[in-house]
Structures are given as C-alpha cells and as structure tokens.
Protein backbone atom coordinates (compact mmCIF):
# COMPACT_ATOMS: atom_id res chain seq x y z
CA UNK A 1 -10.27 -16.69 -19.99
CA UNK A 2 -8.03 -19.69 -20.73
CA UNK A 3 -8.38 -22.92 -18.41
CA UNK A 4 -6.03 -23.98 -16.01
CA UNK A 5 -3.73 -27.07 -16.86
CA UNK A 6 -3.05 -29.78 -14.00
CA UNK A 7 0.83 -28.84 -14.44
CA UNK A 8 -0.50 -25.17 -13.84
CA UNK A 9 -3.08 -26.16 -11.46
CA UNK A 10 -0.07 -28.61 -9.33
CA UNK A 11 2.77 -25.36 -9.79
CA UNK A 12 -0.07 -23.18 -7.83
CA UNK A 13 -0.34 -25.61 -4.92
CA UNK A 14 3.04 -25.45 -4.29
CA UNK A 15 4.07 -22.26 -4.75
CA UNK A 16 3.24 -20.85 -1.46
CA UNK A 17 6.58 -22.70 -0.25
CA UNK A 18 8.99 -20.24 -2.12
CA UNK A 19 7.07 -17.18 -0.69
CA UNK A 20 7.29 -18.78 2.90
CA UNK A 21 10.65 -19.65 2.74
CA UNK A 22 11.56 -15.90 1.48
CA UNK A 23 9.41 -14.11 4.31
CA UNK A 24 11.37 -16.44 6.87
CA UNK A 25 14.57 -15.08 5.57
CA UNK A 26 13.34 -11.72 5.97
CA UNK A 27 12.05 -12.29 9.69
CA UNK A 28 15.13 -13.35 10.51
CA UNK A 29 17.12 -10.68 9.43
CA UNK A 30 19.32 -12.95 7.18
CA UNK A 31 20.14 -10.90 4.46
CA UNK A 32 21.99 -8.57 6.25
CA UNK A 33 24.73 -10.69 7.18
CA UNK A 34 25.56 -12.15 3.71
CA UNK A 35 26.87 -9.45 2.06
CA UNK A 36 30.20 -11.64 2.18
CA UNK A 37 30.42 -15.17 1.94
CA UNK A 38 29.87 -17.01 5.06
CA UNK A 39 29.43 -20.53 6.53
CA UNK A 40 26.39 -21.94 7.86
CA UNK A 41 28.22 -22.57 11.08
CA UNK A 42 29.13 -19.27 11.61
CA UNK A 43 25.94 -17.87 10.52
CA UNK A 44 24.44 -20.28 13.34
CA UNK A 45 26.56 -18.54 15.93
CA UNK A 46 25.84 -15.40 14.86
CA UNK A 47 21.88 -15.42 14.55
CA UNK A 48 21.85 -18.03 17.63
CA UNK A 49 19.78 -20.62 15.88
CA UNK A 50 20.54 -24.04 14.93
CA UNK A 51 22.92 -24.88 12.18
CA UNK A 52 21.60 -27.95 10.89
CA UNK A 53 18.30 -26.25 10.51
CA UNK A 54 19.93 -23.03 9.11
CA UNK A 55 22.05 -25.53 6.36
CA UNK A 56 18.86 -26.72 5.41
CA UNK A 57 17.12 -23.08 5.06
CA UNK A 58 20.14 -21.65 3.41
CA UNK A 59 20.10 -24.20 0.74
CA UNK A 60 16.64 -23.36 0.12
CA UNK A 61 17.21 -20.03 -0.16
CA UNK A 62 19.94 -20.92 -2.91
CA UNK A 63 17.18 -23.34 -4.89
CA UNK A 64 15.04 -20.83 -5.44
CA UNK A 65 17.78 -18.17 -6.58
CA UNK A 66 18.25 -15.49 -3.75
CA UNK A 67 21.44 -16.75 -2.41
CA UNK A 68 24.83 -18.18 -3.94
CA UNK A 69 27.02 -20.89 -2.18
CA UNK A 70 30.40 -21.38 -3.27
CA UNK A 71 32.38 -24.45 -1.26
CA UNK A 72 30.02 -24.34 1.66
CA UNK A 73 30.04 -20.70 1.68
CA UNK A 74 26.71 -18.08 0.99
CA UNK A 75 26.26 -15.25 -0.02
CA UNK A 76 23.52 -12.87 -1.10
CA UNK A 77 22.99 -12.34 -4.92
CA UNK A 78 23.10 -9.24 -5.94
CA UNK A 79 19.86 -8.52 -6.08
CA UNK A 80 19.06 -10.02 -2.75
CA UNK A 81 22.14 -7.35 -1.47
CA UNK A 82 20.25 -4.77 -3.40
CA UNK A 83 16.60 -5.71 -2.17
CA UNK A 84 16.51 -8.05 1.15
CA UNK A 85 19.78 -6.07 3.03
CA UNK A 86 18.46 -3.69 5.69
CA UNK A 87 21.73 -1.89 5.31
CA UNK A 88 20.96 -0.65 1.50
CA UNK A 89 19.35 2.35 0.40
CA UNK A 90 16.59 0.14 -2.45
CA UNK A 91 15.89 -2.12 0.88
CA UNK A 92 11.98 -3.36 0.12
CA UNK A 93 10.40 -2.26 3.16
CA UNK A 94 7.22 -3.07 1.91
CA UNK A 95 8.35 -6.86 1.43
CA UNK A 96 7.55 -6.80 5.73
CA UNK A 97 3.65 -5.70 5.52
CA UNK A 98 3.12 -8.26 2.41
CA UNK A 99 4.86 -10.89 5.36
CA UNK A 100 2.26 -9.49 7.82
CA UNK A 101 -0.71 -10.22 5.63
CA UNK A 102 0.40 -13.61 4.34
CA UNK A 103 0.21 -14.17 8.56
CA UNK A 104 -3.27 -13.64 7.95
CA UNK A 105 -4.43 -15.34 4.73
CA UNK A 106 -3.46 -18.21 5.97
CA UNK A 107 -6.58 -17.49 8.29
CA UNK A 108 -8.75 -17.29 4.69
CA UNK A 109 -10.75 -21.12 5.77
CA UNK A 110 -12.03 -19.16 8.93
CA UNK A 111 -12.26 -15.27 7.32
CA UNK A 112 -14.76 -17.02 4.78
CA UNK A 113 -16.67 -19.79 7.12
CA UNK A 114 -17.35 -17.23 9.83
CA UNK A 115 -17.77 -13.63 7.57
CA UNK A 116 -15.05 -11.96 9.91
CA UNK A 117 -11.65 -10.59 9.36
CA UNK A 118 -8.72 -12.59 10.65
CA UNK A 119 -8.51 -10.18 13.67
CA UNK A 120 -10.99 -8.00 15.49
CA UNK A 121 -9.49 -4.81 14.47
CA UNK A 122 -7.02 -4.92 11.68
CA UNK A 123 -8.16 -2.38 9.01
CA UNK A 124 -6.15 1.01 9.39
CA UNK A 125 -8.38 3.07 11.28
CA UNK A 126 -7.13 0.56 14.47
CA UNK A 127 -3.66 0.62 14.03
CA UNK A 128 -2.10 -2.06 15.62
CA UNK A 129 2.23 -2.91 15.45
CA UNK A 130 2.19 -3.37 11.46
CA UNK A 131 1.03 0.57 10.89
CA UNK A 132 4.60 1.19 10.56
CA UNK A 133 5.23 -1.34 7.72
CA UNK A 134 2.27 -0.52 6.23
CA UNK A 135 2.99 3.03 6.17
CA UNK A 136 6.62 2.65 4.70
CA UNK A 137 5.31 0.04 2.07
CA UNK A 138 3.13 2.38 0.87
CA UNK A 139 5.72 5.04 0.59
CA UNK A 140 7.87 2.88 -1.18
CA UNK A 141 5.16 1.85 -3.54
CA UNK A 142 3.95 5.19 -4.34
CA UNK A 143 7.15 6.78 -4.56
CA UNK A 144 7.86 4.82 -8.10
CA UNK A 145 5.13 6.62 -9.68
CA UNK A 146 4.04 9.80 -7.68
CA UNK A 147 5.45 12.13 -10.45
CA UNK A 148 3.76 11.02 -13.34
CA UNK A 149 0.44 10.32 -11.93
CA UNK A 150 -0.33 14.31 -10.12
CA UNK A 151 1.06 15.21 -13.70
CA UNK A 152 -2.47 13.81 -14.55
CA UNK A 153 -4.01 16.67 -12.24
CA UNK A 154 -5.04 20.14 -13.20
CA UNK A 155 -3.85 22.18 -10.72
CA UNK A 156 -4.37 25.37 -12.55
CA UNK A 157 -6.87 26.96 -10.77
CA UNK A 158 -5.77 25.31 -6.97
CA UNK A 159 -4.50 27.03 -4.11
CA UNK A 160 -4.21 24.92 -1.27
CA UNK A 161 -5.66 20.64 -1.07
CA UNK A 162 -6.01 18.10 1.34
CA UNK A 163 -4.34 14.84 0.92
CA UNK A 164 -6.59 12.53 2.97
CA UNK A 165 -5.39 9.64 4.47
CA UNK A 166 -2.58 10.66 2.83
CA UNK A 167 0.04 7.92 4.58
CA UNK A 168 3.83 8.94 3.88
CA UNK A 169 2.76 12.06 2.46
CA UNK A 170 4.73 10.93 -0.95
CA UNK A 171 1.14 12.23 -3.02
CA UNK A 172 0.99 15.41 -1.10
CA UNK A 173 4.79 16.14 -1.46
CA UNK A 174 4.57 15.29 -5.39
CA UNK A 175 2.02 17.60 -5.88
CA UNK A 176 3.89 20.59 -4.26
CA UNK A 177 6.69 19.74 -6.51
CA UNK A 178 4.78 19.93 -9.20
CA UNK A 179 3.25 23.83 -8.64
CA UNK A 180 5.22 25.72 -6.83
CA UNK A 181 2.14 27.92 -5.71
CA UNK A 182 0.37 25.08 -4.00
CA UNK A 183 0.24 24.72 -0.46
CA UNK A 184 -1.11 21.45 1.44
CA UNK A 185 -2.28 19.66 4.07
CA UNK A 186 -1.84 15.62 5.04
CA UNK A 187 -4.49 14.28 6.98
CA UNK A 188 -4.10 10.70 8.61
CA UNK A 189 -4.02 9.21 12.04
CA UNK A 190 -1.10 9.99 14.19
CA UNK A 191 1.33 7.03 13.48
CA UNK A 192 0.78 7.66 9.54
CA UNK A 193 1.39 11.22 10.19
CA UNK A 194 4.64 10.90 12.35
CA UNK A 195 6.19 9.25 9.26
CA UNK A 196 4.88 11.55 6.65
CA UNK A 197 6.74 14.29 8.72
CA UNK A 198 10.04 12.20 8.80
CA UNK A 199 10.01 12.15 5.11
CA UNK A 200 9.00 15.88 4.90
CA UNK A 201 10.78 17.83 7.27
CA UNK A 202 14.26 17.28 4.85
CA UNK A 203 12.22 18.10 1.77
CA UNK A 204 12.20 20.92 -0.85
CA UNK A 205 8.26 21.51 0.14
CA UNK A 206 8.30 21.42 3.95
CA UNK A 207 7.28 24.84 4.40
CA UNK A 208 4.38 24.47 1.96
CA UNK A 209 2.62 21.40 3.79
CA UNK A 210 1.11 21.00 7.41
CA UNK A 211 -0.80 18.03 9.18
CA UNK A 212 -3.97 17.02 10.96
CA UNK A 213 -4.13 13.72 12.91
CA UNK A 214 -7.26 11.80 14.01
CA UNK A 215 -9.49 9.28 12.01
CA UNK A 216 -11.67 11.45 8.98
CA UNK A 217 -14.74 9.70 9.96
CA UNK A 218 -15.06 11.28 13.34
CA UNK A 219 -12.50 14.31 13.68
CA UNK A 220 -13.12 17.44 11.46
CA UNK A 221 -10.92 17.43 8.28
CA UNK A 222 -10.87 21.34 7.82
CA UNK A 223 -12.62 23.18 5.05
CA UNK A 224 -11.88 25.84 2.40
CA UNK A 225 -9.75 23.23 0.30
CA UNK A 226 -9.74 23.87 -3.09
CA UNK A 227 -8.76 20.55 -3.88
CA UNK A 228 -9.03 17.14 -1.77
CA UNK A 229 -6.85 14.28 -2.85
CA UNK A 230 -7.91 10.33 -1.76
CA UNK A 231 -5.59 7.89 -3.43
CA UNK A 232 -6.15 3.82 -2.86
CA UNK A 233 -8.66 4.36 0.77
CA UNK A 234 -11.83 3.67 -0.71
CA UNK A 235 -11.18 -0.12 -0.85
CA UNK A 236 -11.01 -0.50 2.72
CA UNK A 237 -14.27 0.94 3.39
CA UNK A 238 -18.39 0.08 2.80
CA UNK A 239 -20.05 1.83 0.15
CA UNK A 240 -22.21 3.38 2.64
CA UNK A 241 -18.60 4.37 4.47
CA UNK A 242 -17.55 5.81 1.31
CA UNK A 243 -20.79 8.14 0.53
CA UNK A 244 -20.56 9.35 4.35
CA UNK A 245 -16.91 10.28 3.13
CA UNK A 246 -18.13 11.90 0.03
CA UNK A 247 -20.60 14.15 2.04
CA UNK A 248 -17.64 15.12 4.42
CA UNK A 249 -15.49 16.06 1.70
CA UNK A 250 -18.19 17.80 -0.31
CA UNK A 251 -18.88 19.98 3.09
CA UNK A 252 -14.66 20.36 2.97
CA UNK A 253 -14.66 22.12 -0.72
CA UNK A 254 -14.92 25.69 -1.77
CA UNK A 255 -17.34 26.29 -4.89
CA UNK A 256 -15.96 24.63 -7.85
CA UNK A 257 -13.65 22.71 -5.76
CA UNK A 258 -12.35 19.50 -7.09
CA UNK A 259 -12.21 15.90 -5.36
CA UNK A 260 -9.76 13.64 -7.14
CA UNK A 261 -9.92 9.78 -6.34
CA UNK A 262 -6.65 7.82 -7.46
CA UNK A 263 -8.02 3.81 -7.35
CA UNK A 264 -7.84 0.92 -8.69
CA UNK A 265 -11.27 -0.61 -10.34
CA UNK A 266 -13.00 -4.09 -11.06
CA UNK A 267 -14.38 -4.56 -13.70
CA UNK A 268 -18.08 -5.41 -14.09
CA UNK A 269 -17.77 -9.36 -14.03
CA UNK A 270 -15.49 -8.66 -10.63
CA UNK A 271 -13.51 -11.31 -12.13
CA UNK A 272 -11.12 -9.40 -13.75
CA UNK A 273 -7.89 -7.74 -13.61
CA UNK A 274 -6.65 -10.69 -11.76
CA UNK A 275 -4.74 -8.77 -9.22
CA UNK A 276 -7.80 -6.63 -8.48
CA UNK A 277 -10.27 -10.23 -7.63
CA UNK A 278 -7.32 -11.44 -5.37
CA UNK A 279 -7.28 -8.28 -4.05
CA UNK A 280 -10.95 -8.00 -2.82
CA UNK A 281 -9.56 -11.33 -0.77
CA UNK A 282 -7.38 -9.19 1.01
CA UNK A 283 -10.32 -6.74 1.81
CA UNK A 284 -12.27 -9.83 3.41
CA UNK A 285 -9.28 -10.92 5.27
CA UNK A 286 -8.14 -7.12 6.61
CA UNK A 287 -11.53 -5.33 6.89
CA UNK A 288 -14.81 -5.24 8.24
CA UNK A 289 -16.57 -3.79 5.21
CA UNK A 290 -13.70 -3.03 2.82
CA UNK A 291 -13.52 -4.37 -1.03
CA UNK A 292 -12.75 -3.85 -4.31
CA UNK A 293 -15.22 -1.94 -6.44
CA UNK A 294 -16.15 -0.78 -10.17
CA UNK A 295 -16.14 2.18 -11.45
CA UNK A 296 -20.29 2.23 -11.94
CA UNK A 297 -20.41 1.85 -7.96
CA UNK A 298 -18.07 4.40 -7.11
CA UNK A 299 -19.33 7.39 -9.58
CA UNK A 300 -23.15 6.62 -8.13
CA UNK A 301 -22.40 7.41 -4.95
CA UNK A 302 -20.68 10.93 -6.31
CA UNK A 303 -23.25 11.82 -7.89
CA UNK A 304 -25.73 10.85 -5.10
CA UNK A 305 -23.29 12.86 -2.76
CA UNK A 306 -23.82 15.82 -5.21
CA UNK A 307 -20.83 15.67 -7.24
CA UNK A 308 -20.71 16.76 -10.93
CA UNK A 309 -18.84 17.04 -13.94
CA UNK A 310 -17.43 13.43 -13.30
CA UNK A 311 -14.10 12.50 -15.22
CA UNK A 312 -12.06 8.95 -15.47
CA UNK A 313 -8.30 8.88 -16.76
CA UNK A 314 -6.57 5.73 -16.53
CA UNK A 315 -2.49 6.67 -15.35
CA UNK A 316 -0.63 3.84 -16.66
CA UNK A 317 0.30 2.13 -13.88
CA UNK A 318 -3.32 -0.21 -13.76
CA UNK A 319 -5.20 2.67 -11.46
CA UNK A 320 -7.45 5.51 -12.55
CA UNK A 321 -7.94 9.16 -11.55
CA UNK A 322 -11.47 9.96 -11.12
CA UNK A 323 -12.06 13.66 -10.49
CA UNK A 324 -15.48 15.15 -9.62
CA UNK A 325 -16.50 18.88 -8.88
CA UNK A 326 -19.03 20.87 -6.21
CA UNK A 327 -20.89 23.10 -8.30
C-alpha cells in the first residue's frame, strides 16, 4: 500500500469542510430555490436567514463547484438541479442519511474512548426519525443495480422467498420481475415496511408480494420459503447475532431450500478494500455489535448453523452473493 504524502496527508485534514458545507446546503433546503438565478438578498428573504452569512455560504458553495454566480446572481449547476433539487425526479435522497451519520462521526473521539455508539439506540432495529432517510437511501442505492445482481440467482427450482429485512422492497420486487412464477414476501419493521408498500402498490408485481412487520430476532418470520434473501444486514449485527439468524432462517426453509446473502467482505488483513475498513467505523459509531466481516467468518458460522453446499460469486458492483443450502 503506497504511503501518504504531507500534501495528501494536509488535503485529508481539510477536506471535511467541502462535505460540511454541502450537507448545510442540503439542510437548508437551498437547492430548491436556485433553479433560476437569484440574489443573495432575496434568497435571505426567502429562507429567513441572514444575508451576509448566506453571501458568504453561497460563495462557498460556488468554490467548490455546485453553484454558478453570474453578476451577483446564483444559480444551481446543472448537476446540482439534477441531484440537490427536491423538486427533480434523480433528487439524492440518500445524500440526507449520509448528513445524519456525518452528525455522528463527528462523535468518533467518544465512540472509541468509551466502546459505545454515538447514541443509545441508533442501529435499525430502534428506529428513531432518520428510518425514513435511511430507508429511501437504500432504495435509491439498490435500485442502480437490483437487476443485474438477482440475475446472479438461480431461481429455477423457487416458488415463493423471503426478503428479510428487505427495506424498500427494491430486492424483493427485482426478483419478481425477473420470474414471473415467483411469489414473495418482505419482512422488516413497520416504518421500513410502510415504504416498501409505497413503492409496490404501483408496481407490475404487487399482487405477487405481501409483508410481515416486527424485528426477525423476536417475531416469527414464517416458514415454508423456498428461498430467503438477506442483502447488506449482517454488518450491523454480532457474529453470535448472525448465527442466531442463521438458525432462524434454517428453521424458515423447506428441504433443499436456499439462503442467499448479498454483502460486502473484508478481506483477511481487515485493512482492505478501503471503503470496507472505513466502513467497519461506521459499524462502531451506529451499532452495538455491528461490523464489517470476511468471508472465512461468515461461511463458519453457515456451516456451524448447518448449512451446505456453500457458494461465493462476486456481482460487480464490490459485493458478493454467498448462497448456502439445508440439506
């Protein structure tokens, strides 16, 4: 792994202050009023803030290269009219949760002094007022590559699956597309599951697809499944959380049923990908007992929980599908 230069080393201390300027923009809505050129001063009036301190921001915003000013005027680039505008269809809903947990890395001096999360109860089985943008983030996020990754699944001999914690629904949905004989069920807690039906109920597969709300560690998940899906959960749970999973979903599957794990993995070193190390951060910061985890760790506990016939595919997209069978 190359070293870090000072120039690299003095561009990562500072870099924080372009994020931080963006997620103000986004808190305060700004983006939706610059679809035309306006003034600062009107702005001002508009948002009820001052305009001195607004100049100042909207200059920023300009340095960095989401807005354009013309003769005192600003507007939103394109892609910031495409992106950052409530009012447009590619809006990046998800841009609000990644807000929510910057709120709470800056808590990362305490998370690791005191071995606690930055709040009491902020992994998702305690949903608290960010569910919702965590929920539509996700959706967003898995919507880009649904398709090609349940292309990746055999569905050939499955009748009906369970999407667990299955969020928007977008997994569940794409797999129904996919074989028309399929029928399936979303199980998640009830805020999760009163937005999977919103994107649903309009849908080509609405009457192939039902839900079950409560949390899967304590509520019943339903059996006779000849399939269960779990895509990107496992992270925010213990090992130990994970194997009591396993068990439940084992219990869950007909003979010969499959259980197919999208994730992403570490690698051994837990150094690399990059994006997976920084993640684990995000597991210390958001979770009691969540993190990232290797491959090795994950297929042990399958095959401690009884699972056989184990199988890794990477999708293209820096994640794996893992499938395992009850024989």
């Amino acid at each position: 792994m190359k070293e870090m230069t000072l120039k690299e080393l003095n561009e990562l201390s500072m870099i924080w202050k372009k994020s931080r300027i963006l997620f103000t923009g986004i808190e305060l809505n700004i983006f939706d009023f610059l679809k035309k050129p306006i003034s600062s001063i009107e702005l001002s009036q508009k948002l009820d803030i001052s305009r001195r301190y607004l100049d100042r921001f909207l200059n920023s915003l300009v340095a960095i290269g989401v807005l354009k000013k013309d003769k005192n005027l600003f507007q939103n680039t394109p892609m910031a009219n495409k992106y950052l505008n409530r009012k447009s269809e590619n809006y990046l809903k998800g841009l609000k949760h990644i807000n929510n947990m910057y709120h709470y890395w800056c808590q990362l001096t305490r998370v690791i002094k005191e071995g606690k999360p930055a709040t009491k109860f902020q992994d998702i089985r305690h949903p608290e007022n960010w569910i919702e943008n965590f929920i539509e983030g996700m959706q967003q996020f898995s919507s880009e590559k649904s398709t090609k990754i349940v292309e990746l699944i055999d569905t050939s001999r499955i009748k009906n699956f369970l999407d667990l914690g299955g969020g928007s629904g977008e997994y569940a949905r794409a797999l129904l597309k996919k074989d028309k004989k399929l029928k399936g069920t979303v199980f998640d807690i009830p805020e999760a599951i009163k937005i999977a039906k919103k994107y649903t109920e309009n849908s080509e597969v609405a009457n192939r697809i039902n839900f079950l709300e409560g949390d899967f560690f304590k509520d019943p998940i339903g059996n006779n499944y000849d399939m269960v899906f779990i895509s990107n959960i496992l992270h925010a749970f213990s090992l130990k959380e994970c194997e009591i999973l396993f068990n439940k979903v084992y219990k869950s599957l007909n003979e010969g049923g499959l259980l197919v794990i999208h994730e992403h993995f570490i690698d051994e070193s837990r150094t690399e990908p990059e994006y997976m190390a920084l993640f684990s951060i995000n597991m210390l910061v958001h979770t009691e007992d969540g993190d990232t985890y290797t491959e090795r760790e994950i297929t042990e506990i399958l095959e401690k929980s009884n699972f056989r016939k184990l199988k890794v595919v990477e999708t293209g997209f820096n994640s794996h599908i893992l499938t395992a069978q009850k024989v």
